[in-house]
PDB file of N, CA and C in Angstrom:
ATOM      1  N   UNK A   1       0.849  -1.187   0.000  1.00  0.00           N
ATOM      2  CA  UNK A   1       0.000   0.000   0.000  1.00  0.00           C
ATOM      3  C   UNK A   1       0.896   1.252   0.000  1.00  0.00           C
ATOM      4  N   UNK A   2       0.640   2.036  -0.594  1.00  0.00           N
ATOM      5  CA  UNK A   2       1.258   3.346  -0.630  1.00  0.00           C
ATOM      6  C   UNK A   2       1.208   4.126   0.108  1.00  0.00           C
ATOM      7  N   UNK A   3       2.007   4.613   1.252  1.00  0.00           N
ATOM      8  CA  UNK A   3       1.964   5.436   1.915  1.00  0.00           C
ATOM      9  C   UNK A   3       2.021   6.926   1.918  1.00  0.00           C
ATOM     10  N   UNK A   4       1.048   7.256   2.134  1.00  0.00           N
ATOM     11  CA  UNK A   4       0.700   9.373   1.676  1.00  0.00           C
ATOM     12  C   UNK A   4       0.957  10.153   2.843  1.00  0.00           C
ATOM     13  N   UNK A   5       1.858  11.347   2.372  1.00  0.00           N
ATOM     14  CA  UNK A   5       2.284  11.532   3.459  1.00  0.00           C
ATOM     15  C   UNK A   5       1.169  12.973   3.455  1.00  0.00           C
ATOM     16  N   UNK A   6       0.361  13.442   3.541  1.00  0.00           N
ATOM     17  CA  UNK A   6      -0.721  14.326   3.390  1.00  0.00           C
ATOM     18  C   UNK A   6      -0.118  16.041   3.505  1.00  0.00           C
ATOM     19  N   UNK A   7       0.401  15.718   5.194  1.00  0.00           N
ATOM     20  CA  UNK A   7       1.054  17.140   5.944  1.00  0.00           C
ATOM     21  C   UNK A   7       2.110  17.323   5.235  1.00  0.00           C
ATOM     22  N   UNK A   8       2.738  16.414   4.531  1.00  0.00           N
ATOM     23  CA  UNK A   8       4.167  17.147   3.980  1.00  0.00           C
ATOM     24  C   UNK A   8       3.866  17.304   2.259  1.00  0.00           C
ATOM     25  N   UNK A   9       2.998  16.648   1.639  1.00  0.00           N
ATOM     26  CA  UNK A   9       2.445  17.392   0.395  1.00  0.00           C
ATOM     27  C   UNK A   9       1.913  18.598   0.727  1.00  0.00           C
ATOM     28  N   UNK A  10       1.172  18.935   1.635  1.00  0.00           N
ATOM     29  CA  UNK A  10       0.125  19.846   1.875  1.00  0.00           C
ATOM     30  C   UNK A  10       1.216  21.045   2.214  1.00  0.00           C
ATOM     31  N   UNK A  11       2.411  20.944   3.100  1.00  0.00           N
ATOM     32  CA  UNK A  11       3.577  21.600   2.963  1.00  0.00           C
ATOM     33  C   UNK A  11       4.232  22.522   1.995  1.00  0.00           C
ATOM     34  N   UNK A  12       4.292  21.677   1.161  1.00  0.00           N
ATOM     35  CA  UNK A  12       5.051  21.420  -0.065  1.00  0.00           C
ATOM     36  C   UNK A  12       4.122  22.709  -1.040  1.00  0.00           C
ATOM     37  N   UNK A  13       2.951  22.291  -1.021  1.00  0.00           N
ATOM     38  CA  UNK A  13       2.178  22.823  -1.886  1.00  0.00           C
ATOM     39  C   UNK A  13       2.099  24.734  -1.938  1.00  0.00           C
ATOM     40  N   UNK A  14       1.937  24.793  -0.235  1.00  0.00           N
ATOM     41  CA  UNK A  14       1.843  26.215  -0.012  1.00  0.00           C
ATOM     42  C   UNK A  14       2.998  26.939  -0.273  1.00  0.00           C
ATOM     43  N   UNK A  15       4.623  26.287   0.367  1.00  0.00           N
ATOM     44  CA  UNK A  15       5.704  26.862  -0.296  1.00  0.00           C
ATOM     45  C   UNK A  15       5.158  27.447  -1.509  1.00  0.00           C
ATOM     46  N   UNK A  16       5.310  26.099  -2.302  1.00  0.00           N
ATOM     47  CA  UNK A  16       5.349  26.702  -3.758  1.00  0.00           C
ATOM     48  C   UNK A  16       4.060  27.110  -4.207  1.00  0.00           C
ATOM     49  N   UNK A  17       3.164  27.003  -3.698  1.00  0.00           N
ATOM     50  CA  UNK A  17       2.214  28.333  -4.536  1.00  0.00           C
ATOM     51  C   UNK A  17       2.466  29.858  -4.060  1.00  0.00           C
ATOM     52  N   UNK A  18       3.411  29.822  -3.158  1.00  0.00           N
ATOM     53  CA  UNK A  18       3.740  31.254  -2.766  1.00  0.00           C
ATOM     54  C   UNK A  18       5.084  31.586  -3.807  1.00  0.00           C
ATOM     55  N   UNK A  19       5.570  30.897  -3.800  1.00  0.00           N
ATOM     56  CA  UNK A  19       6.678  30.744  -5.113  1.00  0.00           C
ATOM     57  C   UNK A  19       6.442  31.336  -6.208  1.00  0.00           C
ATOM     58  N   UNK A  20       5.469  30.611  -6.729  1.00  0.00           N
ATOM     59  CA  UNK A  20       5.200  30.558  -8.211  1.00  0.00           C
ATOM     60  C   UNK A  20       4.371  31.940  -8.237  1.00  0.00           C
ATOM     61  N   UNK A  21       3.685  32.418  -7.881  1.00  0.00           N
ATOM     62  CA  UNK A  21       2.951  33.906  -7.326  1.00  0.00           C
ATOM     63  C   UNK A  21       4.207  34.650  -7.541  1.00  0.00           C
ATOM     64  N   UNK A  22       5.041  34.463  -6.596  1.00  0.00           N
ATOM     65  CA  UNK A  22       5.386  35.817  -6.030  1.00  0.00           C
ATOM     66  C   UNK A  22       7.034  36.138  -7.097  1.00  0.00           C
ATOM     67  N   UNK A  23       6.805  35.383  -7.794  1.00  0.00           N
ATOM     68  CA  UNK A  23       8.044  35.467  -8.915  1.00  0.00           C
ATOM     69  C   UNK A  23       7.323  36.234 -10.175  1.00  0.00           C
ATOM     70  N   UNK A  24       6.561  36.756 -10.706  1.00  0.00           N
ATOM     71  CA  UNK A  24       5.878  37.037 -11.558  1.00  0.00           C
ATOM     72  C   UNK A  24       6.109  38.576 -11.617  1.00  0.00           C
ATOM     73  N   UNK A  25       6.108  39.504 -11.024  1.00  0.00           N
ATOM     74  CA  UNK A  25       6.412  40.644 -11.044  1.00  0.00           C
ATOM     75  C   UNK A  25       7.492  41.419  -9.973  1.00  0.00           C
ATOM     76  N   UNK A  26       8.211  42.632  -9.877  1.00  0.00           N
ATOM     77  CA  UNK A  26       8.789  42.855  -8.934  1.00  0.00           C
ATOM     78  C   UNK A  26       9.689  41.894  -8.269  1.00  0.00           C
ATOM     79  N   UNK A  27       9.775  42.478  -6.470  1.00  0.00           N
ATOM     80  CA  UNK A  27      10.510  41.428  -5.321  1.00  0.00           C
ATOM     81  C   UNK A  27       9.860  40.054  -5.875  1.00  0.00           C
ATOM     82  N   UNK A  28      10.840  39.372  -5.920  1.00  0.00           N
ATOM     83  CA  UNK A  28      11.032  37.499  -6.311  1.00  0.00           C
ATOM     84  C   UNK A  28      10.582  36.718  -5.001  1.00  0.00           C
ATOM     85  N   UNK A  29      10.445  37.499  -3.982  1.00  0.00           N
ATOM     86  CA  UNK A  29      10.542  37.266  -3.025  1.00  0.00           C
ATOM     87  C   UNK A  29       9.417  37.655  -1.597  1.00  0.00           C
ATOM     88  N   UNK A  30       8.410  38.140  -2.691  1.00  0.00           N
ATOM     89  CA  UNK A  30       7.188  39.133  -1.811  1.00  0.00           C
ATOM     90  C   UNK A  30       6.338  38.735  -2.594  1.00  0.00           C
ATOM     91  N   UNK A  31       4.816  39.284  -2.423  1.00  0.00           N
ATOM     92  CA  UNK A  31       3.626  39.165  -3.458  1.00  0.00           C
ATOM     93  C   UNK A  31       2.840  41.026  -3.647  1.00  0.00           C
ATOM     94  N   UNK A  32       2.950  40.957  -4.671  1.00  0.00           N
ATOM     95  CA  UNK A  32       2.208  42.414  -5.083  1.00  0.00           C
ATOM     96  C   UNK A  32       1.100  42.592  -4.838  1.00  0.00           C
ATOM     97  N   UNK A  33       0.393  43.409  -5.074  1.00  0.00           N
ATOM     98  CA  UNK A  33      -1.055  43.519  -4.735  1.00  0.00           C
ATOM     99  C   UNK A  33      -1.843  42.786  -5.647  1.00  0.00           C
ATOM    100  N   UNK A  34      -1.254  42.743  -6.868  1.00  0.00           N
ATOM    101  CA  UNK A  34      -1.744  41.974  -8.353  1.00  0.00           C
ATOM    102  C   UNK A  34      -1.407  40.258  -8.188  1.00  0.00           C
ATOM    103  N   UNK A  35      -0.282  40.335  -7.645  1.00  0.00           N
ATOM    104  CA  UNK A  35       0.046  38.804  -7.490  1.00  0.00           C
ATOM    105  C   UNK A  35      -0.937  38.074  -6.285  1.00  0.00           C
ATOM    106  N   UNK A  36      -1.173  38.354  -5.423  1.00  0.00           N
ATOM    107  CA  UNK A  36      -2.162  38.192  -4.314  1.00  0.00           C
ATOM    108  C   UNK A  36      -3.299  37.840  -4.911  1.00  0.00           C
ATOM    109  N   UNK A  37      -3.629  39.107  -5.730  1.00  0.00           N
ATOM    110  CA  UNK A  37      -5.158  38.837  -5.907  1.00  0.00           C
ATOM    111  C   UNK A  37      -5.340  37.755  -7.138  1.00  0.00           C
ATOM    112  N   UNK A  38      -4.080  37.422  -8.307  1.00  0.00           N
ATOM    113  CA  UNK A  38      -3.693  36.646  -9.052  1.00  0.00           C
ATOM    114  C   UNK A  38      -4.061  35.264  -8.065  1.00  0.00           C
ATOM    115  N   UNK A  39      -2.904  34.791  -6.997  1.00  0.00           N
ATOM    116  CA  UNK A  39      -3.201  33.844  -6.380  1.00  0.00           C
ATOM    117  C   UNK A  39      -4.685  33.459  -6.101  1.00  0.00           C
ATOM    118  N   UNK A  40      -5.249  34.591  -4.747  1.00  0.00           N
ATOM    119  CA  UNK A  40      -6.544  33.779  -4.828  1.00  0.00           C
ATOM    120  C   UNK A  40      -7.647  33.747  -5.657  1.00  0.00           C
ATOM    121  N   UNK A  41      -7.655  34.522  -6.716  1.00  0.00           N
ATOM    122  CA  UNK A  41      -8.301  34.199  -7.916  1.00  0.00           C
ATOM    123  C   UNK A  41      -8.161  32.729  -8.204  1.00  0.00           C
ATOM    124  N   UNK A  42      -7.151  32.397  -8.671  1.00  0.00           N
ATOM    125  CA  UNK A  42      -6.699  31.018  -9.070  1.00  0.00           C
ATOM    126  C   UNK A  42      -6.775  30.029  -8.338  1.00  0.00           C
ATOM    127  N   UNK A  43      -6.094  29.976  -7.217  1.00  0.00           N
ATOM    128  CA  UNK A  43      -5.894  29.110  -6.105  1.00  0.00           C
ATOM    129  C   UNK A  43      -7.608  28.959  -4.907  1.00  0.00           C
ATOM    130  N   UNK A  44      -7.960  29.626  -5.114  1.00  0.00           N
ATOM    131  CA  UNK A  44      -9.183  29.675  -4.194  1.00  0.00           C
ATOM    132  C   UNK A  44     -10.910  30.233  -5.226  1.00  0.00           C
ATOM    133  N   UNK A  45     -10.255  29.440  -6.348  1.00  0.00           N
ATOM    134  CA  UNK A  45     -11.657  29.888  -7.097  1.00  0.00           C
ATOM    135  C   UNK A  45     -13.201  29.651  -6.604  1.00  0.00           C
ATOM    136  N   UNK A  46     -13.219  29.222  -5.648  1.00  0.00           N
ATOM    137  CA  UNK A  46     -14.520  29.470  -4.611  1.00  0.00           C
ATOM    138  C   UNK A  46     -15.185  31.075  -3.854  1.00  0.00           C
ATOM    139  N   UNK A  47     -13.845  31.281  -3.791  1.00  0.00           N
ATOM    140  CA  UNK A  47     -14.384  33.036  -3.549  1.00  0.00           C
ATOM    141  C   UNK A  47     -14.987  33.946  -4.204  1.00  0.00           C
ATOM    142  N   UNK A  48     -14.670  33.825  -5.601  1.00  0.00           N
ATOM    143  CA  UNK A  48     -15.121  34.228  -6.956  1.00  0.00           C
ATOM    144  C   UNK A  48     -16.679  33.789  -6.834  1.00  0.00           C
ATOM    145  N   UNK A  49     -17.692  32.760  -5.980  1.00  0.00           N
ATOM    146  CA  UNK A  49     -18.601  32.848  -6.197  1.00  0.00           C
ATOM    147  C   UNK A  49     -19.408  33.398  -4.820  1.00  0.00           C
ATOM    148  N   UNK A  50     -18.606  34.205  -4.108  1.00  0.00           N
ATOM    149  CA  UNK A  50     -19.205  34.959  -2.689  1.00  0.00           C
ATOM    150  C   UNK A  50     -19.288  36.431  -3.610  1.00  0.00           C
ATOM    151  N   UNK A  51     -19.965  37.136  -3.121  1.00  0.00           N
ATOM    152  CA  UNK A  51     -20.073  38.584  -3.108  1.00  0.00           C
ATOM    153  C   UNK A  51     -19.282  39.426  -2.357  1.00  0.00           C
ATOM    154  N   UNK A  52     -18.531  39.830  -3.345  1.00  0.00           N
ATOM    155  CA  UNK A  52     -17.311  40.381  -2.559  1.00  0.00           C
ATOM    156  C   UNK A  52     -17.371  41.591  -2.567  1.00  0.00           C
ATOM    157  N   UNK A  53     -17.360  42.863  -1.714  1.00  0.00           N
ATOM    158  CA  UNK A  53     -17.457  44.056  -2.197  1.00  0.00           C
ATOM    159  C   UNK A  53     -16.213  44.760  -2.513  1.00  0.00           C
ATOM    160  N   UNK A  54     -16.398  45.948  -3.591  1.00  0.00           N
ATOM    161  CA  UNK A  54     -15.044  46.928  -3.770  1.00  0.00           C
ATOM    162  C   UNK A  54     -14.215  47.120  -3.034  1.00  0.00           C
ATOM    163  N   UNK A  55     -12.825  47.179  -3.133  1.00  0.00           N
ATOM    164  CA  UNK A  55     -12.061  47.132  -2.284  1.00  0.00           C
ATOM    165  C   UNK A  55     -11.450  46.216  -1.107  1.00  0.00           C
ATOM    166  N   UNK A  56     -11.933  44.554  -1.224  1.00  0.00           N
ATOM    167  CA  UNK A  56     -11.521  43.976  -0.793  1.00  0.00           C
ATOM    168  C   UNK A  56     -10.332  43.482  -0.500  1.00  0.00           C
ATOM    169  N   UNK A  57     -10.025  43.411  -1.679  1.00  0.00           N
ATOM    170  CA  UNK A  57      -8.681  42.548  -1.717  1.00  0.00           C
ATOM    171  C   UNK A  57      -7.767  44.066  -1.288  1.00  0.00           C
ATOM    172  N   UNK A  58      -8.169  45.315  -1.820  1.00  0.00           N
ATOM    173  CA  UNK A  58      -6.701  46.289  -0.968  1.00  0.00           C
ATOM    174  C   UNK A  58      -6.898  45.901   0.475  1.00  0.00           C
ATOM    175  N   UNK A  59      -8.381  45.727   1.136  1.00  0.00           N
ATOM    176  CA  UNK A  59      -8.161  45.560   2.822  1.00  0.00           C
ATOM    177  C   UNK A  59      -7.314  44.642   3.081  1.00  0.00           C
ATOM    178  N   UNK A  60      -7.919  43.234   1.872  1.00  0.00           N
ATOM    179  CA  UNK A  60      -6.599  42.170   2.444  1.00  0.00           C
ATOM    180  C   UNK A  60      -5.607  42.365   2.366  1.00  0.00           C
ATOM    181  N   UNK A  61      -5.102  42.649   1.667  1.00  0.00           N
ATOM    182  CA  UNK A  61      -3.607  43.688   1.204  1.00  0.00           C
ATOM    183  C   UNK A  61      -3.220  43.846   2.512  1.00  0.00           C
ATOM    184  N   UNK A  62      -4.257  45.213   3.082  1.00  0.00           N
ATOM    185  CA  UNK A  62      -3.660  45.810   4.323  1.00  0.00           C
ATOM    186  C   UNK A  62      -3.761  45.040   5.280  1.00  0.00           C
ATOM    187  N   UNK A  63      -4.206  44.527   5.811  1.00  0.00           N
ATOM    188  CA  UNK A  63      -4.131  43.460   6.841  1.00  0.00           C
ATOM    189  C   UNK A  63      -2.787  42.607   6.529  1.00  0.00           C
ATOM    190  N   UNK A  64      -2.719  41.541   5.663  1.00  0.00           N
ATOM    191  CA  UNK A  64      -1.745  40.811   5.476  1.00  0.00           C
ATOM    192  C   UNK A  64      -0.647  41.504   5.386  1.00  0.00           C
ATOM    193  N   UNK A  65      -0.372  42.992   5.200  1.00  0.00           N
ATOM    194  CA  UNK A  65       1.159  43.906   5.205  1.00  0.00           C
ATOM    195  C   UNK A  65       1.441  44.402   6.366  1.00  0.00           C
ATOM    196  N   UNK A  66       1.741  42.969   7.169  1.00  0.00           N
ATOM    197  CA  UNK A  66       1.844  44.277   8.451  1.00  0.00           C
ATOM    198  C   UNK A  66       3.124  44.877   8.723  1.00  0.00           C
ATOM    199  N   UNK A  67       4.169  44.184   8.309  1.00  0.00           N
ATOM    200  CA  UNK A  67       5.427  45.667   8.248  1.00  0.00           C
ATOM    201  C   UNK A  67       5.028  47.110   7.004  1.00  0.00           C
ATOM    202  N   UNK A  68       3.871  46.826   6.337  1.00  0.00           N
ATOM    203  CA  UNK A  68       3.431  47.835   5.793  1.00  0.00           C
ATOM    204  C   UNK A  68       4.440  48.147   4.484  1.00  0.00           C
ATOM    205  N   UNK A  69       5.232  47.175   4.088  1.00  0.00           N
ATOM    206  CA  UNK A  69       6.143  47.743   3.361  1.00  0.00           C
ATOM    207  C   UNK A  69       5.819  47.671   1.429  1.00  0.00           C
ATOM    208  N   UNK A  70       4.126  47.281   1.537  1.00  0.00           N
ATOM    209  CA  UNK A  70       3.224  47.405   0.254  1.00  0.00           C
ATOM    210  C   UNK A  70       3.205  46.059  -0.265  1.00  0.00           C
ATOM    211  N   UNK A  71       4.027  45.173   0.104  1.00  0.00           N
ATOM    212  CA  UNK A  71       4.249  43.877  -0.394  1.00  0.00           C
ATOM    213  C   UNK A  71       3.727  43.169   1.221  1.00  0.00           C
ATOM    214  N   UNK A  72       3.477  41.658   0.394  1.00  0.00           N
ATOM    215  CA  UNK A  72       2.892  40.112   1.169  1.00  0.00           C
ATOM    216  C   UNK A  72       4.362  39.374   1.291  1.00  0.00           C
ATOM    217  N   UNK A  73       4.704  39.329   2.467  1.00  0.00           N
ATOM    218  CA  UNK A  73       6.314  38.465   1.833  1.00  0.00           C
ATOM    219  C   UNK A  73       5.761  36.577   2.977  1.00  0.00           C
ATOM    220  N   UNK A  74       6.461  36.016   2.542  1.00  0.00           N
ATOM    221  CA  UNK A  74       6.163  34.854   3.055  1.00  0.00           C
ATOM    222  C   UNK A  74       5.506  34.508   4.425  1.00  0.00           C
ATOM    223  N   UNK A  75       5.957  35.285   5.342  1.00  0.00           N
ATOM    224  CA  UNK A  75       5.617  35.203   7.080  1.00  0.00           C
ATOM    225  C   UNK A  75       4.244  35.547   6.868  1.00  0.00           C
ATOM    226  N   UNK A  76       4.052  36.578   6.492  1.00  0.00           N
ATOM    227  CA  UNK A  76       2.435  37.341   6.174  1.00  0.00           C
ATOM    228  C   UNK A  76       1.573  36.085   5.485  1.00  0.00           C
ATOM    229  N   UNK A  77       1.762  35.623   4.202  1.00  0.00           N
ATOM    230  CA  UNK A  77       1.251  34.946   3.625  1.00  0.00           C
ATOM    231  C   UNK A  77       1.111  33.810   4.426  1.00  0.00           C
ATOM    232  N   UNK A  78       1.601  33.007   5.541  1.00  0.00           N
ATOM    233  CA  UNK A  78       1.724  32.068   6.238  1.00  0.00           C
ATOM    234  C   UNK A  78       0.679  32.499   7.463  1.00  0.00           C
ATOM    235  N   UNK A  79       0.489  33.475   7.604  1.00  0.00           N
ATOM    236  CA  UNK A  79      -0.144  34.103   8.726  1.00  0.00           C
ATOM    237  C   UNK A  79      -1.408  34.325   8.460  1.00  0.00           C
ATOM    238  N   UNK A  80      -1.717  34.135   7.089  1.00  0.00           N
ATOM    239  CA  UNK A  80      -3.250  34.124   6.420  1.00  0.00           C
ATOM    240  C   UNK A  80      -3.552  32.958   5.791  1.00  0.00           C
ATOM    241  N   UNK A  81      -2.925  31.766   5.472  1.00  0.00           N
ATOM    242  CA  UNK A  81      -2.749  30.769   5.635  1.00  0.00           C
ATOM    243  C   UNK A  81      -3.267  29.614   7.215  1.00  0.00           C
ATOM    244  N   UNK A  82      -2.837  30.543   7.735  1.00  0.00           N
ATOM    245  CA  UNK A  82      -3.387  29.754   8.860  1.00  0.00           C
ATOM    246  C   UNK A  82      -4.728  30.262   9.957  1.00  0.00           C
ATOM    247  N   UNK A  83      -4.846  31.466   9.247  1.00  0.00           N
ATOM    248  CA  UNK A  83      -6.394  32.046   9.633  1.00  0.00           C
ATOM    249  C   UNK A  83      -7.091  31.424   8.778  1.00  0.00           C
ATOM    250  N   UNK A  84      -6.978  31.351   7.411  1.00  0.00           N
ATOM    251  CA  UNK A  84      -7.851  30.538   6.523  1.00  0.00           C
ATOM    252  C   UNK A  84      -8.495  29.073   7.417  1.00  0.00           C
ATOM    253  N   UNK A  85      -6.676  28.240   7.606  1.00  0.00           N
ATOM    254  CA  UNK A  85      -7.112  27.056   8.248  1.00  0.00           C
ATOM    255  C   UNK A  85      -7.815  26.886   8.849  1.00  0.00           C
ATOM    256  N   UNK A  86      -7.296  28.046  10.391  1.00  0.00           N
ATOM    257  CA  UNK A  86      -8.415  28.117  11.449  1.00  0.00           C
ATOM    258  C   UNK A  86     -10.125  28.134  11.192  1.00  0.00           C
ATOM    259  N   UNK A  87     -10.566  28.812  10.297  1.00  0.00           N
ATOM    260  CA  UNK A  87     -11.925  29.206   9.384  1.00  0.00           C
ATOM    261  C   UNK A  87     -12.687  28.076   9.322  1.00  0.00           C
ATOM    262  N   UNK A  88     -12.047  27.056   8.248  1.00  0.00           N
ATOM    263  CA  UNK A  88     -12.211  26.148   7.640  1.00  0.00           C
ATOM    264  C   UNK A  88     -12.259  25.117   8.896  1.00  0.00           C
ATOM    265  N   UNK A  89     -11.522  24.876   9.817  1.00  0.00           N
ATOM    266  CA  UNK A  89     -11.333  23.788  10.875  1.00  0.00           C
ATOM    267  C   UNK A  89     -12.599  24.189  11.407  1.00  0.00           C
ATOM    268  N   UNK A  90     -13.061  25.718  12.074  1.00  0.00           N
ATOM    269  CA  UNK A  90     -14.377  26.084  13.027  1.00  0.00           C
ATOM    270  C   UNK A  90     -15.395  25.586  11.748  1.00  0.00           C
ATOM    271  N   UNK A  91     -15.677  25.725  10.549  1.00  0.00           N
ATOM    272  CA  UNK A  91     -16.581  25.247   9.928  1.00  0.00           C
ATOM    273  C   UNK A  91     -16.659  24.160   9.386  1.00  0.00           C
ATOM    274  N   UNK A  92     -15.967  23.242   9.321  1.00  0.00           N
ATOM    275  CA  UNK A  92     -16.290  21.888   8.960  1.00  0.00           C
ATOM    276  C   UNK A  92     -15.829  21.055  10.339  1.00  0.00           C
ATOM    277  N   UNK A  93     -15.952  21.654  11.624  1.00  0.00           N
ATOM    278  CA  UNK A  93     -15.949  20.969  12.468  1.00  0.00           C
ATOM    279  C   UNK A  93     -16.692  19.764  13.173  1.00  0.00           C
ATOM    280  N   UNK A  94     -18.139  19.627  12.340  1.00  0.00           N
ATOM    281  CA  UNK A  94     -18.558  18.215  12.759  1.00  0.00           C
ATOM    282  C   UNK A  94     -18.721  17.331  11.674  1.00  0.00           C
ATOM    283  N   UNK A  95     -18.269  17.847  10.411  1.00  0.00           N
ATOM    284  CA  UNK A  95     -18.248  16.633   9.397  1.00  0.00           C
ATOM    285  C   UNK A  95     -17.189  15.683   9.625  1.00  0.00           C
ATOM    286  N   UNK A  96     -17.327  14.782   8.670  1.00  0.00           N
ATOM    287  CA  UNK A  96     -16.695  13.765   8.651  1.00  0.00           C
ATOM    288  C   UNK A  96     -15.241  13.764   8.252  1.00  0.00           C
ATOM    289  N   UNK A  97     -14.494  13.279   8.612  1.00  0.00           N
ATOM    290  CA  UNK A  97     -13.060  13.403   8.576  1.00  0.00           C
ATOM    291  C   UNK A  97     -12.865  13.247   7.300  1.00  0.00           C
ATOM    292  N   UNK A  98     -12.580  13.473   6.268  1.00  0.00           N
ATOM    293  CA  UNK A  98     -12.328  12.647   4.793  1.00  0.00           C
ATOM    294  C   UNK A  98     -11.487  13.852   4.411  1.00  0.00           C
ATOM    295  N   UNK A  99     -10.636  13.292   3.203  1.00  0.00           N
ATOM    296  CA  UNK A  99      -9.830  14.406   2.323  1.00  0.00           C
ATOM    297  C   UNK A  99     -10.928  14.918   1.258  1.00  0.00           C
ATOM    298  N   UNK A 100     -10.557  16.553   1.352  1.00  0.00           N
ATOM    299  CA  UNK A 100     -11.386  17.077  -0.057  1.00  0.00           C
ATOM    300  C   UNK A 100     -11.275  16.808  -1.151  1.00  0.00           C
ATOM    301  N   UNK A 101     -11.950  16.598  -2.361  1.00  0.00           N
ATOM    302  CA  UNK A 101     -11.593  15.980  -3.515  1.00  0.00           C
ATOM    303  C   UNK A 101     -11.556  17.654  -4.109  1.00  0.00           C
ATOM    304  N   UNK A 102     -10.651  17.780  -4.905  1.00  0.00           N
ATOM    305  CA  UNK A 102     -10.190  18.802  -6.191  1.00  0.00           C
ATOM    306  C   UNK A 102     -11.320  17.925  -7.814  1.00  0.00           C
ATOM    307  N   UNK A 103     -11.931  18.979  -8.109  1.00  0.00           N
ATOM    308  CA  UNK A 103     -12.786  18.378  -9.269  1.00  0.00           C
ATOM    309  C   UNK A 103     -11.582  19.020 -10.491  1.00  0.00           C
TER     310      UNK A 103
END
């Protein structure tokens, strides 16, 4: 049987979708305001069907910049990363344990 290692794909994954983002314009090494909203466009295409009002994504912006220095650099992005988690853990807290399927 094949053994899956879940936590260390799941690892793996966020590195590099912060990677692959944050190489696209500017610091190689940060996420722009365009690259951000690039990411969760892409990466979280579920949001795209909430009602989002104007100016969202600059609030997220501002929130996630908290050295303020206009850029998302990895710590930040990790730090909304795991508010997401938290979210997601309080709301699917009495379903059933199973992995999500990606359609």
């Amino acid at each position: 049987m094949e053994q899956y290692h879940t936590l260390e794909r799941a690892l793996g994954a966020l590195v590099c979708t912060f990677q692959r983002y944050c190489r696209k314009e500017g610091d190689r090494h940060t996420l722009s305001k365009g690259e951000l909203r690039e990411l969760l466009d892409n990466e979280l295409p579920s949001l795209q069907t909430l009602p989002i009002k104007d100016g969202a994504y600059e609030e997220l912006m501002a929130l996630l910049d908290t050295n303020k220095d206009g850029q998302v650099d990895f710590e930040e992005y990790i730090r909304f990363i795991a508010a997401a988690c938290t979210f997601f853990h309080e709301f699917f807290r009495d379903s059933p344990v199973a992995q999500p399927r990606v359609h």
